[in-house]
N, C-alpha and C. Protein backbone atom coordinates (compact mmCIF):
# COMPACT_ATOMS: atom_id res chain seq x y z
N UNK A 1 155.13 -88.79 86.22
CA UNK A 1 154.64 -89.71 85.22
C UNK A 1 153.22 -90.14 85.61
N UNK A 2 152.14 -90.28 84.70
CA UNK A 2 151.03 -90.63 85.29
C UNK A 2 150.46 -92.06 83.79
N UNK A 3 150.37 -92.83 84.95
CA UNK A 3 149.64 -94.12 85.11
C UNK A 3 147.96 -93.74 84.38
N UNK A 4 147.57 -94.21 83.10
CA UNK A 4 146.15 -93.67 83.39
C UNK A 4 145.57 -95.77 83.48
N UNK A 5 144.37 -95.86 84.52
CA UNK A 5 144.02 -96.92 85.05
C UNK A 5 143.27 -97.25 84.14
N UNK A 6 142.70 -98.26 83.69
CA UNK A 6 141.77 -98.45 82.32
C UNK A 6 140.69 -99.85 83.15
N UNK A 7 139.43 -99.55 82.93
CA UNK A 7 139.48 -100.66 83.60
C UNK A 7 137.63 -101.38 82.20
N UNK A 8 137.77 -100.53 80.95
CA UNK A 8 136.74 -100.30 80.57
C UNK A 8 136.67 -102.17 79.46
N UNK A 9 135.46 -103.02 79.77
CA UNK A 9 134.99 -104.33 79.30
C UNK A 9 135.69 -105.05 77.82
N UNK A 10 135.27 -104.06 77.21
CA UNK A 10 135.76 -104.12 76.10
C UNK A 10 136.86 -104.37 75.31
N UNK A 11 137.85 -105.05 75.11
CA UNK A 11 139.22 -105.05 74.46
C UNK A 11 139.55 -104.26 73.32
N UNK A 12 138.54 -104.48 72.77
CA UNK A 12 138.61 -103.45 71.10
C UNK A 12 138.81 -101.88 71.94
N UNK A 13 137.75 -101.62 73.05
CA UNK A 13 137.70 -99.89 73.04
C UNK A 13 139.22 -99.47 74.31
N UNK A 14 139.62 -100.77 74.70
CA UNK A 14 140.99 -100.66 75.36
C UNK A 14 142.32 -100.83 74.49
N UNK A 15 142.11 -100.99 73.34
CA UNK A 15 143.14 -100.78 72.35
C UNK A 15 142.82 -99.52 71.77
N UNK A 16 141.86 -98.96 71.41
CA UNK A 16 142.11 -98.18 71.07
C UNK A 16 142.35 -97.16 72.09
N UNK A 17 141.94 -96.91 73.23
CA UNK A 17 142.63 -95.80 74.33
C UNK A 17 144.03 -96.01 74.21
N UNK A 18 144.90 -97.16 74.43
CA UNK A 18 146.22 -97.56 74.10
C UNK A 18 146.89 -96.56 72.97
N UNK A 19 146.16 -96.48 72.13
CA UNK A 19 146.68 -95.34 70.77
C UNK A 19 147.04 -94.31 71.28
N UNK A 20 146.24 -93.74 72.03
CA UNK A 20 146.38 -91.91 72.69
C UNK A 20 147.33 -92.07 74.25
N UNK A 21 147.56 -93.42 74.81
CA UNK A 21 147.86 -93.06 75.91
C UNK A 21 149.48 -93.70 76.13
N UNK A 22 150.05 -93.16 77.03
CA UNK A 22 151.90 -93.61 77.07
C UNK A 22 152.02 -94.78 77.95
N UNK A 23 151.26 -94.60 79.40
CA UNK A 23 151.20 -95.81 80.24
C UNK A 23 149.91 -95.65 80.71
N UNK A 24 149.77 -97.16 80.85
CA UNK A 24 148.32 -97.17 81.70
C UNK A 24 148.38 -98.60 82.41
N UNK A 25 147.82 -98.86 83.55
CA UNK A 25 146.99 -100.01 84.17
C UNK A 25 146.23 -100.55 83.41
N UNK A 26 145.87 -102.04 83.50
CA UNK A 26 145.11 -102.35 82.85
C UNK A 26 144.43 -103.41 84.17
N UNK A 27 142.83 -102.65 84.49
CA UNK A 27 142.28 -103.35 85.84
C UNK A 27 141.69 -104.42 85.06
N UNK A 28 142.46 -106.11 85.36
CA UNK A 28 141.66 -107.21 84.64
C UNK A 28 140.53 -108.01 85.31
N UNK A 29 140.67 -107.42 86.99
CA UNK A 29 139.73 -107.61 87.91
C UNK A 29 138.51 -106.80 87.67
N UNK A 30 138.07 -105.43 87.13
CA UNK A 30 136.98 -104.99 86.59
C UNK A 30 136.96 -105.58 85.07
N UNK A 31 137.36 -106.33 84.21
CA UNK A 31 137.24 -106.15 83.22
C UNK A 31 136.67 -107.67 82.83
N UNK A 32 135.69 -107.73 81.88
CA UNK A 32 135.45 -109.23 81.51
C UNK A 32 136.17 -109.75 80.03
N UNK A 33 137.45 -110.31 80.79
CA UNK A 33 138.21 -110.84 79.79
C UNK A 33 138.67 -111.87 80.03
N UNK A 34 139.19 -112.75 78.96
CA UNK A 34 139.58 -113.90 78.73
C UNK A 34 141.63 -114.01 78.74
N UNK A 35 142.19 -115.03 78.53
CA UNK A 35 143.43 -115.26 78.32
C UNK A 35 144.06 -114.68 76.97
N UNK A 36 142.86 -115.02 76.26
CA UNK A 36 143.76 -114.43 74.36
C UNK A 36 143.19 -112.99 74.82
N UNK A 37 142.64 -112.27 75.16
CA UNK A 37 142.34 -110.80 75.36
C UNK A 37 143.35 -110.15 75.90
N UNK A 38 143.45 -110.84 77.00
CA UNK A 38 145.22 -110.73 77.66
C UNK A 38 146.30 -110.25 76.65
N UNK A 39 146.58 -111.47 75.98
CA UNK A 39 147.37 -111.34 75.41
C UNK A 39 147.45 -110.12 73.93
N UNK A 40 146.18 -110.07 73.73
CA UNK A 40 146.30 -108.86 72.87
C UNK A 40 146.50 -107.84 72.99
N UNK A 41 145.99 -107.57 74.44
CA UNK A 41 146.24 -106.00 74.89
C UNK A 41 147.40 -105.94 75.17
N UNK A 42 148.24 -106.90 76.03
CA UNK A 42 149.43 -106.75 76.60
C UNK A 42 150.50 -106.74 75.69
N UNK A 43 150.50 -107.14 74.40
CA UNK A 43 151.42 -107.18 73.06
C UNK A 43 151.38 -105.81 72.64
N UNK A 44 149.93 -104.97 72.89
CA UNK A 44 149.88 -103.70 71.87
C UNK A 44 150.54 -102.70 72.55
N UNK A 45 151.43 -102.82 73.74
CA UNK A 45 151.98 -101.77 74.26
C UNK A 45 153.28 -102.23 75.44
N UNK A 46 154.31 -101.56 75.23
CA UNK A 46 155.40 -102.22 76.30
C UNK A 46 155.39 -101.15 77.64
N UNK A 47 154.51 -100.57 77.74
CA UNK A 47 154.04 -99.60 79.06
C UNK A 47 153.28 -99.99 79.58
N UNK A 48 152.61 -101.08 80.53
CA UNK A 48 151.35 -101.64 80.83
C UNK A 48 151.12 -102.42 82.30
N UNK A 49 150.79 -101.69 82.80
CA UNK A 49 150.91 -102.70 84.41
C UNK A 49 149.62 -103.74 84.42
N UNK A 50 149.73 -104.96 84.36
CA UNK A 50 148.66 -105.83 85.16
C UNK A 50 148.40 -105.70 86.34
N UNK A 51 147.31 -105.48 86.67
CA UNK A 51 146.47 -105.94 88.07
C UNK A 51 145.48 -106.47 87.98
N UNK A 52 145.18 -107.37 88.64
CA UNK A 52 144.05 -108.10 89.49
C UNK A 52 143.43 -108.54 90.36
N UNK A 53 142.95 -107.45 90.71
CA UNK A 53 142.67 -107.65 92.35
C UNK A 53 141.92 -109.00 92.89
N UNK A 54 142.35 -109.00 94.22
CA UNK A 54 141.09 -110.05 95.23
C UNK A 54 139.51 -109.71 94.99
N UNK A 55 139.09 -110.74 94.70
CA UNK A 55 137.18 -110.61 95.23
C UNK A 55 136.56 -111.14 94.09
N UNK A 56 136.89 -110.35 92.86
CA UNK A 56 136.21 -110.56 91.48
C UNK A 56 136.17 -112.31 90.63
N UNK A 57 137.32 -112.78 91.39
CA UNK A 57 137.88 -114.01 90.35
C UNK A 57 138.60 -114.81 91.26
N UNK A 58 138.66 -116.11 90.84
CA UNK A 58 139.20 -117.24 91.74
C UNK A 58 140.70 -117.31 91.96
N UNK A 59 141.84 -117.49 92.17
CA UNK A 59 142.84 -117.45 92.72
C UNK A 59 143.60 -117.69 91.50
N UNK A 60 142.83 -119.19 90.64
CA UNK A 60 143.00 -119.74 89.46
C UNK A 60 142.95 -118.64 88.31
N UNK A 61 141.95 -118.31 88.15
CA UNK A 61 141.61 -117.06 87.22
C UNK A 61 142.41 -115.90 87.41
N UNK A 62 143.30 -115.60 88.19
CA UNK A 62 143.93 -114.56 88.88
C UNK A 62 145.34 -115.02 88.08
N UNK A 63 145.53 -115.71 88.55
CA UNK A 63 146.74 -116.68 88.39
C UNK A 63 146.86 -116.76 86.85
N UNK A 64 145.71 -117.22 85.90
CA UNK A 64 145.98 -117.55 84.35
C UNK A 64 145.99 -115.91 83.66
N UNK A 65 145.38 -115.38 84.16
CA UNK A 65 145.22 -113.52 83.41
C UNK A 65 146.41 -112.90 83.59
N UNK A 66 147.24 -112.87 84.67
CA UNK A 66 148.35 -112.13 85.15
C UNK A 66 149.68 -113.28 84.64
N UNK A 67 149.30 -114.24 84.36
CA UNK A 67 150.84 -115.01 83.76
C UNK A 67 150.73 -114.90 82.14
N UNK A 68 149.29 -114.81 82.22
CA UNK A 68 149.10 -114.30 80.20
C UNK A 68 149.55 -112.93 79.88
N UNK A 69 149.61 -111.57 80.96
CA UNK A 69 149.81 -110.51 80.98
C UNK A 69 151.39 -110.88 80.99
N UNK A 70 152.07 -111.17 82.11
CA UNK A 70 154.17 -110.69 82.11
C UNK A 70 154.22 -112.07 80.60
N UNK A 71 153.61 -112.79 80.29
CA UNK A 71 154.19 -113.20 78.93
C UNK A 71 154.10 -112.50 78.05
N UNK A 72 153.05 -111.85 78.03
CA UNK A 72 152.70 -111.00 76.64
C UNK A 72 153.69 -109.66 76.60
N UNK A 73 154.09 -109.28 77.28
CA UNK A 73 155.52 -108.47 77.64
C UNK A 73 154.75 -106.65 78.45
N UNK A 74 154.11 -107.49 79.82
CA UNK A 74 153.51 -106.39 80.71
C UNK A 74 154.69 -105.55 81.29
N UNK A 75 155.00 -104.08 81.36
CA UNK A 75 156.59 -104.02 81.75
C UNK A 75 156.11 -104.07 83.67
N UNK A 76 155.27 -104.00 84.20
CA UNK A 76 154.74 -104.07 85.31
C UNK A 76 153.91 -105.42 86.13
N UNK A 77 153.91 -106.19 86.75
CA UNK A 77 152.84 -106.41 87.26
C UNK A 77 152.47 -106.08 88.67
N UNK A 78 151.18 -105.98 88.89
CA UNK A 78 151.01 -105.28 90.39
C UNK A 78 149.94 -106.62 91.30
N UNK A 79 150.32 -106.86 92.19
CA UNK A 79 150.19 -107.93 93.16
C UNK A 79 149.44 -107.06 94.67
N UNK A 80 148.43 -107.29 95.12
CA UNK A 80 147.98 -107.21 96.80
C UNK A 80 149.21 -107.48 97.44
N UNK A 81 149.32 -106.58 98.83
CA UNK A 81 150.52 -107.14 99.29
C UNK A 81 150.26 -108.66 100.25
N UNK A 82 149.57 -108.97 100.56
CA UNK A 82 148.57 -110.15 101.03
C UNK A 82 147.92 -111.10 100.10
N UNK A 83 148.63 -111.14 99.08
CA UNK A 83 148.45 -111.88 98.16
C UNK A 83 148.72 -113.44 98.11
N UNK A 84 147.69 -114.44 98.20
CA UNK A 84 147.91 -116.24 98.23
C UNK A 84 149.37 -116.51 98.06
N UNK A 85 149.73 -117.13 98.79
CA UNK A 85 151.38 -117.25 99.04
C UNK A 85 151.37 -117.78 97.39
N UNK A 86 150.52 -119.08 97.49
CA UNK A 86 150.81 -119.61 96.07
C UNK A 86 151.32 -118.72 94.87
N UNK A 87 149.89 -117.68 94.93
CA UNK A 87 150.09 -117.00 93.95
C UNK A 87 151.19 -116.21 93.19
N UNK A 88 151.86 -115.63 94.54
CA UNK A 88 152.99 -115.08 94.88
C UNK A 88 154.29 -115.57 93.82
N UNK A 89 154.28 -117.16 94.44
CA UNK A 89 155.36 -117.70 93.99
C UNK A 89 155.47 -118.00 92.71
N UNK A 90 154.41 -118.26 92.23
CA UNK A 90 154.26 -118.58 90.80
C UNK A 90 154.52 -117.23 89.74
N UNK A 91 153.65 -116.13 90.19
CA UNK A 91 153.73 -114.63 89.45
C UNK A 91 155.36 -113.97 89.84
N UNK A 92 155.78 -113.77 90.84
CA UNK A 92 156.94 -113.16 90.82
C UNK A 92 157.97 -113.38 90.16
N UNK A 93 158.32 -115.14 90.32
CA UNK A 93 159.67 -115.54 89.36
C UNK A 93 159.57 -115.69 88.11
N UNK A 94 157.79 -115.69 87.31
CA UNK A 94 157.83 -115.83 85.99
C UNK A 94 158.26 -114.41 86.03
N UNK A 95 157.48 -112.93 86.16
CA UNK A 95 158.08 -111.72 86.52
C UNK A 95 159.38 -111.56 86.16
N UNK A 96 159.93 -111.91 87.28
CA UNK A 96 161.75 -111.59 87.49
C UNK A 96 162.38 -112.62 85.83
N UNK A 97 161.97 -113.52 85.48
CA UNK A 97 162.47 -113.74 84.32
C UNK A 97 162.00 -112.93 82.86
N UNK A 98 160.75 -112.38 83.16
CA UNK A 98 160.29 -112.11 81.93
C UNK A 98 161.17 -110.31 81.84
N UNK A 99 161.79 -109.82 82.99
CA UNK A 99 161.78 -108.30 82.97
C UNK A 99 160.76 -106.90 83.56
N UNK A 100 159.46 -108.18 83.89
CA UNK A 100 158.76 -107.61 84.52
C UNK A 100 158.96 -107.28 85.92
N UNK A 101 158.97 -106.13 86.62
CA UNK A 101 158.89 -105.01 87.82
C UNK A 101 157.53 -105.72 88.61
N UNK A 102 157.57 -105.74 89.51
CA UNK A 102 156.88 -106.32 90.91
C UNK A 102 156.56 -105.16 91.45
N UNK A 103 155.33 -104.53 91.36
CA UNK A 103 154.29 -103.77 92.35
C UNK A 103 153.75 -104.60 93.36
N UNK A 104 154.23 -104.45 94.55
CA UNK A 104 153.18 -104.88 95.53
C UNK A 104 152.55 -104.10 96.83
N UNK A 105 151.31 -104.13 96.39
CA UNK A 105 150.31 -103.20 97.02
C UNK A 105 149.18 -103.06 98.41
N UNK A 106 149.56 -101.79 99.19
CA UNK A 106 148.67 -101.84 100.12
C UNK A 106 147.53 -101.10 100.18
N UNK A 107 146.52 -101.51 100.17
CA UNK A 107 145.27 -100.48 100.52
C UNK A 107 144.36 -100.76 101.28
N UNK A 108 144.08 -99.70 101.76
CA UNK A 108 143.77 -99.50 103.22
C UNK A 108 142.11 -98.26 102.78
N UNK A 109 140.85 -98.76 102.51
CA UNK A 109 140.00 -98.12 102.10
C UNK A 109 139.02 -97.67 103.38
N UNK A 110 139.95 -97.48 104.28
CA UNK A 110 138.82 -96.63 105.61
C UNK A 110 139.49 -95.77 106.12
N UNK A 111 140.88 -95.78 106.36
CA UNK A 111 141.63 -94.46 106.64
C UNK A 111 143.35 -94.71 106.27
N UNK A 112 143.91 -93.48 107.04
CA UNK A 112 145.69 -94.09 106.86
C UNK A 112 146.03 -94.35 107.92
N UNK A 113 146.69 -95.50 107.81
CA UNK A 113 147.79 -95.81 109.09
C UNK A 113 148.82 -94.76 109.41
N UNK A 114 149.39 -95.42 110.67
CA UNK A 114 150.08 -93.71 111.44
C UNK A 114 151.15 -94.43 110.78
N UNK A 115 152.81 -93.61 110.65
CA UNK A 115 153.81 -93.71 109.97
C UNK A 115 154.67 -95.02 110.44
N UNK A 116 154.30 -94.65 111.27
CA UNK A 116 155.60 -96.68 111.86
C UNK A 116 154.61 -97.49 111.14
N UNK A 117 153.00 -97.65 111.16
CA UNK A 117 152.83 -98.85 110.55
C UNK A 117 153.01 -98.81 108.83
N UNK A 118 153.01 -98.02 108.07
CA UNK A 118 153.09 -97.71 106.94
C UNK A 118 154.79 -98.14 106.57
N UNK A 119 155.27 -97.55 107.18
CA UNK A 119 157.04 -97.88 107.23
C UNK A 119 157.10 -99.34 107.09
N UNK A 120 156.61 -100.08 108.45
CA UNK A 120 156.46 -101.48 108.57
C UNK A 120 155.98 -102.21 107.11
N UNK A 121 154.95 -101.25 106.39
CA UNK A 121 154.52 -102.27 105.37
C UNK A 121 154.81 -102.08 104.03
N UNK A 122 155.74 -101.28 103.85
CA UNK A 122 157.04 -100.55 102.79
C UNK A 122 158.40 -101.79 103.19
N UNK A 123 158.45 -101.92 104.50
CA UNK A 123 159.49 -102.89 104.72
C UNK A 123 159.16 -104.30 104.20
N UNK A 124 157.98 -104.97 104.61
CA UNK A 124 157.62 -106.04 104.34
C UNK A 124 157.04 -106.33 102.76
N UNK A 125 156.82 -105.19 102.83
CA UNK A 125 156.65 -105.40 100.93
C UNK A 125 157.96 -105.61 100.30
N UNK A 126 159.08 -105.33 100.71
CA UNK A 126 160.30 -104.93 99.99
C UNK A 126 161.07 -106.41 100.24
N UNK A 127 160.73 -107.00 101.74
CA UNK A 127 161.15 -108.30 101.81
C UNK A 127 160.44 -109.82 101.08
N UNK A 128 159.63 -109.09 100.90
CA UNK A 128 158.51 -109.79 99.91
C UNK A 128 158.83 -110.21 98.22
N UNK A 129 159.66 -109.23 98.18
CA UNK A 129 159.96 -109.39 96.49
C UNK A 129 159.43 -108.26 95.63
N UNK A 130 159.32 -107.31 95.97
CA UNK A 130 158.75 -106.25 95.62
C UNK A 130 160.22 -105.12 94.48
N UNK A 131 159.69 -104.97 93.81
CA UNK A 131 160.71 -103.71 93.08
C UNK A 131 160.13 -102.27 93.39
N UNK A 132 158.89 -102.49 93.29
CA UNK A 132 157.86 -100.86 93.49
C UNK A 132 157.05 -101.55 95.06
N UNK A 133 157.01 -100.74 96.19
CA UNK A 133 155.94 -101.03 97.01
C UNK A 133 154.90 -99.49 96.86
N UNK A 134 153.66 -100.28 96.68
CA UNK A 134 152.59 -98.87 96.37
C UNK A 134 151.86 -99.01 97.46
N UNK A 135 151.77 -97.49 98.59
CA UNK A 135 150.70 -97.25 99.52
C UNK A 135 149.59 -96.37 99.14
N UNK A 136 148.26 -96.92 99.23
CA UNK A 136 147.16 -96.05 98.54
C UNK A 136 146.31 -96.23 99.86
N UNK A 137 145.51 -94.83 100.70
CA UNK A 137 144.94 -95.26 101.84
C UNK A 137 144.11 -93.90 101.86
N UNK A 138 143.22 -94.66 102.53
CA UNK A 138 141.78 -93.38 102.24
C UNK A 138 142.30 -92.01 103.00
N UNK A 139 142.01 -90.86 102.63
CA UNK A 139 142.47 -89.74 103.34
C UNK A 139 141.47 -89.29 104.12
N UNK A 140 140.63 -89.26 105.51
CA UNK A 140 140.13 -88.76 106.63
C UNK A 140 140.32 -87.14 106.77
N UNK A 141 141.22 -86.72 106.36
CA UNK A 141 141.59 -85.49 107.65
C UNK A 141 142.74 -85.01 106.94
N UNK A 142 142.89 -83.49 106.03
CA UNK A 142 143.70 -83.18 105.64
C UNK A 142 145.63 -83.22 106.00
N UNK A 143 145.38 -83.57 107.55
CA UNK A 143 146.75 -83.11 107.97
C UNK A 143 147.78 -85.12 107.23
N UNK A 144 146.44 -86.20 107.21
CA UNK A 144 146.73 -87.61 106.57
C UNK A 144 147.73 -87.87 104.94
N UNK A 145 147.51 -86.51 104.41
CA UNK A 145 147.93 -85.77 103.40
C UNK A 145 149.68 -85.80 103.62
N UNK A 146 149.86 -85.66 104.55
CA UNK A 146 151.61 -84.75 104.88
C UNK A 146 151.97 -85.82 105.23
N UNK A 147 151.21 -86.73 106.18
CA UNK A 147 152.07 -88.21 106.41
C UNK A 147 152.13 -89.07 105.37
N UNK A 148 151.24 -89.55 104.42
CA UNK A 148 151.47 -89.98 103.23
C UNK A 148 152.79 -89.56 102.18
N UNK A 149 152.57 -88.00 102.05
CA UNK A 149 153.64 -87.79 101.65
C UNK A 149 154.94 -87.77 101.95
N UNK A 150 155.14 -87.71 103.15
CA UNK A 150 156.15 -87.99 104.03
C UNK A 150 156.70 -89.22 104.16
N UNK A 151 156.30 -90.54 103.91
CA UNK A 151 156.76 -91.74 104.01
C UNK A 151 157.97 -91.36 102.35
N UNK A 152 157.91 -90.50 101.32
CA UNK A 152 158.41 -90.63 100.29
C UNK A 152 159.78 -90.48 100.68
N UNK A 153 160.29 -89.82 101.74
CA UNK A 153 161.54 -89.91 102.29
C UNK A 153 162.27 -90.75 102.16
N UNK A 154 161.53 -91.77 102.20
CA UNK A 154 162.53 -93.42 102.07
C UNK A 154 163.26 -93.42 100.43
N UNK A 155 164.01 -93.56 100.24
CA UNK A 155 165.16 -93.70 99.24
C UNK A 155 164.54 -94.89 98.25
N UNK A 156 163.83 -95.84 98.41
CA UNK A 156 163.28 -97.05 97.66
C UNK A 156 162.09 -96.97 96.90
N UNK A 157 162.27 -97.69 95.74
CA UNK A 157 160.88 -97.15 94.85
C UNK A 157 159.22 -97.08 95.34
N UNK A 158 159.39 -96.36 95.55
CA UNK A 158 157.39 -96.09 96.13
C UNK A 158 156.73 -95.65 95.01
N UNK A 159 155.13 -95.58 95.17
CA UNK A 159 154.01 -95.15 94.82
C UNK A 159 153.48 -95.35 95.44
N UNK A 160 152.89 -93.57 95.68
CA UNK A 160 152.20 -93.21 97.49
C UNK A 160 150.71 -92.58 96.78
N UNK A 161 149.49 -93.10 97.47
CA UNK A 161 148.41 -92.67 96.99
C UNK A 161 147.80 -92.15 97.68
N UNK A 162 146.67 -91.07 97.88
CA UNK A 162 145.74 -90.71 98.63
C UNK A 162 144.00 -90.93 98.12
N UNK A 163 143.85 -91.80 99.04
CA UNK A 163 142.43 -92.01 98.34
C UNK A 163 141.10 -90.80 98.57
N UNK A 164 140.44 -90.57 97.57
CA UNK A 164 138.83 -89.89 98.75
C UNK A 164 139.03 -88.02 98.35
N UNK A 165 138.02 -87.44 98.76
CA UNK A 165 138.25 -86.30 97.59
C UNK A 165 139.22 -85.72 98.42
N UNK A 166 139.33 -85.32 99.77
CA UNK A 166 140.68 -85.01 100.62
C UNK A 166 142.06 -85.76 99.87
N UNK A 167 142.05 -86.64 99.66
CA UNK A 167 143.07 -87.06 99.39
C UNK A 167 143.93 -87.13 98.24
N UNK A 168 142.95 -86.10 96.89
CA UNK A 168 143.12 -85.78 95.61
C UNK A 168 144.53 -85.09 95.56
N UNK A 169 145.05 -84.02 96.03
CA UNK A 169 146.09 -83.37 96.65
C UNK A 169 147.45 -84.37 96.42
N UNK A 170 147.39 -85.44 96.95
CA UNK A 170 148.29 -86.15 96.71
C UNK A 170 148.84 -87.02 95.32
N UNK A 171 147.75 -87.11 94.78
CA UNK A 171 147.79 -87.56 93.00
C UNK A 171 148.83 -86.62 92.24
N UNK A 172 148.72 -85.48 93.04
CA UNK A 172 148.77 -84.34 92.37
C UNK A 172 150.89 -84.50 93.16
N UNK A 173 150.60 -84.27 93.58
CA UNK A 173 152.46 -83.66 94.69
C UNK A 173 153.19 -84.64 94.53
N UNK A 174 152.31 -86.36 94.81
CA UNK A 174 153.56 -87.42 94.99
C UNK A 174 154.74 -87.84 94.03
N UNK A 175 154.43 -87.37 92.55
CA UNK A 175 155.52 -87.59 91.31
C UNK A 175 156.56 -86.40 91.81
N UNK A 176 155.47 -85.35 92.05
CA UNK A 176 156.75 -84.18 92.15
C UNK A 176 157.92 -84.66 93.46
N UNK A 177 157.03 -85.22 94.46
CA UNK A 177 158.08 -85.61 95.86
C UNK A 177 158.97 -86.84 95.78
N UNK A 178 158.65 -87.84 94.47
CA UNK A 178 159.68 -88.83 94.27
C UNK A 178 158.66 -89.96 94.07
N UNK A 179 156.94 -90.22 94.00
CA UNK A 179 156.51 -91.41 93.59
C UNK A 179 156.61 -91.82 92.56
N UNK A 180 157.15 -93.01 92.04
CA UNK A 180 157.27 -93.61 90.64
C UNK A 180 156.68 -92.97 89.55
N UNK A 181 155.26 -92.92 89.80
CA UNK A 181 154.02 -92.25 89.12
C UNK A 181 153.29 -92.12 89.91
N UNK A 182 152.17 -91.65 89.36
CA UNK A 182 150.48 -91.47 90.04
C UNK A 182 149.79 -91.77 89.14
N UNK A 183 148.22 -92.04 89.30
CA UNK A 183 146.92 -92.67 88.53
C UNK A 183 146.15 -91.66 88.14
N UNK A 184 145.51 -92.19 86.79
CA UNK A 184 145.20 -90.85 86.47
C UNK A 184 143.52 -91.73 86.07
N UNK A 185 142.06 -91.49 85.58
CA UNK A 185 141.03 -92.65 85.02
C UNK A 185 141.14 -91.47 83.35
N UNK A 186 141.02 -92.41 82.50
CA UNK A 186 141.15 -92.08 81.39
C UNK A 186 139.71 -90.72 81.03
N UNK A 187 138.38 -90.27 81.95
CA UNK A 187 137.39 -89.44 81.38
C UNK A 187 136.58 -89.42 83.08
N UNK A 188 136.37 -88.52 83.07
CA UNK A 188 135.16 -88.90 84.08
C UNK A 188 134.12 -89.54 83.96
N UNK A 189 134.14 -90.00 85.08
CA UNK A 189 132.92 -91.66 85.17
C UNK A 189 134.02 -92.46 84.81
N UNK A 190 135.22 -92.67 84.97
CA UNK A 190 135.52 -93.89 84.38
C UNK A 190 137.02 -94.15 85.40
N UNK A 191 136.67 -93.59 86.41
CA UNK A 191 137.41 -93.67 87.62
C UNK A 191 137.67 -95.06 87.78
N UNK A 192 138.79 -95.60 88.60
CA UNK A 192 139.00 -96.83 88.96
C UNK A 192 139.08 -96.93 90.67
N UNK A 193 138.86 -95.71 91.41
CA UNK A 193 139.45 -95.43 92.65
C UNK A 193 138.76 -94.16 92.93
N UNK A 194 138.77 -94.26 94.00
CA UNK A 194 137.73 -92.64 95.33
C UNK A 194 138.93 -91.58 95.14
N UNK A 195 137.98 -91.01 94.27
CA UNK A 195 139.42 -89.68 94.10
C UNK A 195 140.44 -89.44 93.30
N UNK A 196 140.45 -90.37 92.05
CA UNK A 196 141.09 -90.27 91.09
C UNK A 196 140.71 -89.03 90.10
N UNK A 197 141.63 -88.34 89.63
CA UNK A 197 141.37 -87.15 88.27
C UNK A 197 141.66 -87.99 87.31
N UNK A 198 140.50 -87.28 86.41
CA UNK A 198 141.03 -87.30 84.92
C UNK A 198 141.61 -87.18 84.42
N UNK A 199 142.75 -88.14 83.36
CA UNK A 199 144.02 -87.29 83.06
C UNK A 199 144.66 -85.96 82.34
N UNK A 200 143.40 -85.73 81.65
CA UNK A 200 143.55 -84.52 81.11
C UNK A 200 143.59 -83.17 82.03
N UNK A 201 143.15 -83.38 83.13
CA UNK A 201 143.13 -82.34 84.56
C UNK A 201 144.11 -82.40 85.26
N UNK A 202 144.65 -83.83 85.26
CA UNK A 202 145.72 -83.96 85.77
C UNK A 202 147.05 -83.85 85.21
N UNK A 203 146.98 -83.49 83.95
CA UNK A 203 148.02 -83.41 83.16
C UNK A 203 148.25 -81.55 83.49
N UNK A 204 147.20 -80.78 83.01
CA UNK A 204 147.12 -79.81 83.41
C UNK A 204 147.77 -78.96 84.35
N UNK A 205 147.14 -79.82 85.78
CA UNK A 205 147.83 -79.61 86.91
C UNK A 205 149.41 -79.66 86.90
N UNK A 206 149.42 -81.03 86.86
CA UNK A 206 150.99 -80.58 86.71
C UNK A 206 151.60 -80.22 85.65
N UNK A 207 151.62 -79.23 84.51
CA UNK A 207 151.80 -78.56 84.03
C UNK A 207 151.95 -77.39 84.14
N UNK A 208 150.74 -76.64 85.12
CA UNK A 208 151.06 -75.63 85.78
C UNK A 208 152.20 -75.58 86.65
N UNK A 209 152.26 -76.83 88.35
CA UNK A 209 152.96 -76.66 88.93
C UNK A 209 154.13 -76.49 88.31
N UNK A 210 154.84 -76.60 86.82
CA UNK A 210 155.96 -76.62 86.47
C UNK A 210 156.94 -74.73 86.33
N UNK A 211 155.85 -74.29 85.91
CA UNK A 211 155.87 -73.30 85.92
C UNK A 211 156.11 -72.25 87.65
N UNK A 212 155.38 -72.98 88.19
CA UNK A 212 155.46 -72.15 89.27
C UNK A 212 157.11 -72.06 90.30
């Protein structure tokens, strides 16, 4: 299943990608939007993960975009796994009442951790309140590839990422090895992440592998 990430200003030109697409992210941390914007996008589709990352917006602002998103009926929301305790508490249990699924996420944008610590943070995500724990971590060194994929072993819902053009490979294998989904950026140039395909390439791809 592929996730395409949307992360483009506009609300009008993110409804209309919504028309052509089945699921997508919706990055509200790249995006300059408001609460009723929220809510429009998140009504026009019951496939839709919120995120909002750290850095862009105040804790507050984090907090009002992502509770306007699981009201508006987000079937996802996706959380830092280091995320303001506050924040935590407030987003998860509206979540767990609304039907919304708990992504909570690690990324790691300089290399991958070796497998015990990755394990460790699949565990602690899961004690956390997590329904999906997602590992996304820059790929260094092709052999970083096999350990990533290799954590999919675990029986519990993952989404395993490889960041960085080494790490493209994995966008590609992890649905087939058991990740929830993978990310796809709706065109080139319009990437959300080091190493993301286009979904139309990536649709491709695995299309072929089906065959093979």
């Amino acid at each position: 299943m592929i996730c395409v990430s949307l992360s483009l200003s506009d609300p009008e030109e993110v409804l209309r990608l919504l028309e052509s697409v089945d699921f997508a992210e919706i990055r509200l941390d790249l995006m300059t939007v408001g609460a009723a914007d929220v809510r429009r996008i998140f009504s026009a589709s019951s496939r839709l993960i919120a995120t909002c990352r750290r850095g862009g917006r105040t804790e507050e602002e984090r907090e009002s975009l992502l509770e306007a998103a699981v009201l508006a009926g987000a079937a996802y929301v996706d959380l830092d796994i280091q995320t303001d305790a506050g924040l935590m508490r407030s987003i998860i249990p509206l979540a767990r009442r609304k039907s919304c699924e708990v992504i909570l996420s690690f990324h790691d944008f300089q290399e991958t951790p070796g497998r015990a610590d990755l394990i460790r943070t699949i565990d602690f995500g899961f004690q956390s309140g997590a329904d999906i724990v997602k590992i996304a971590c820059q790929v260094n060194d092709p052999s970083e590839n096999a350990r990533l994929l290799g954590i999919l072993e675990d029986p519990r819902p993952l989404v395993v990422v490889g960041m960085g053009e080494l790490g493209r490979i994995t966008r590609v294998f992890a649905p087939l090895l058991g990740s929830r989904f993978t990310y796809a950026g709706p065109a080139v140039g319009l990437e959300t992440a080091p190493g993301q395909l286009p979904v139309a390439e990536l649709r491709k791809l695995l299309e072929a592998l089906k065959d093979v």
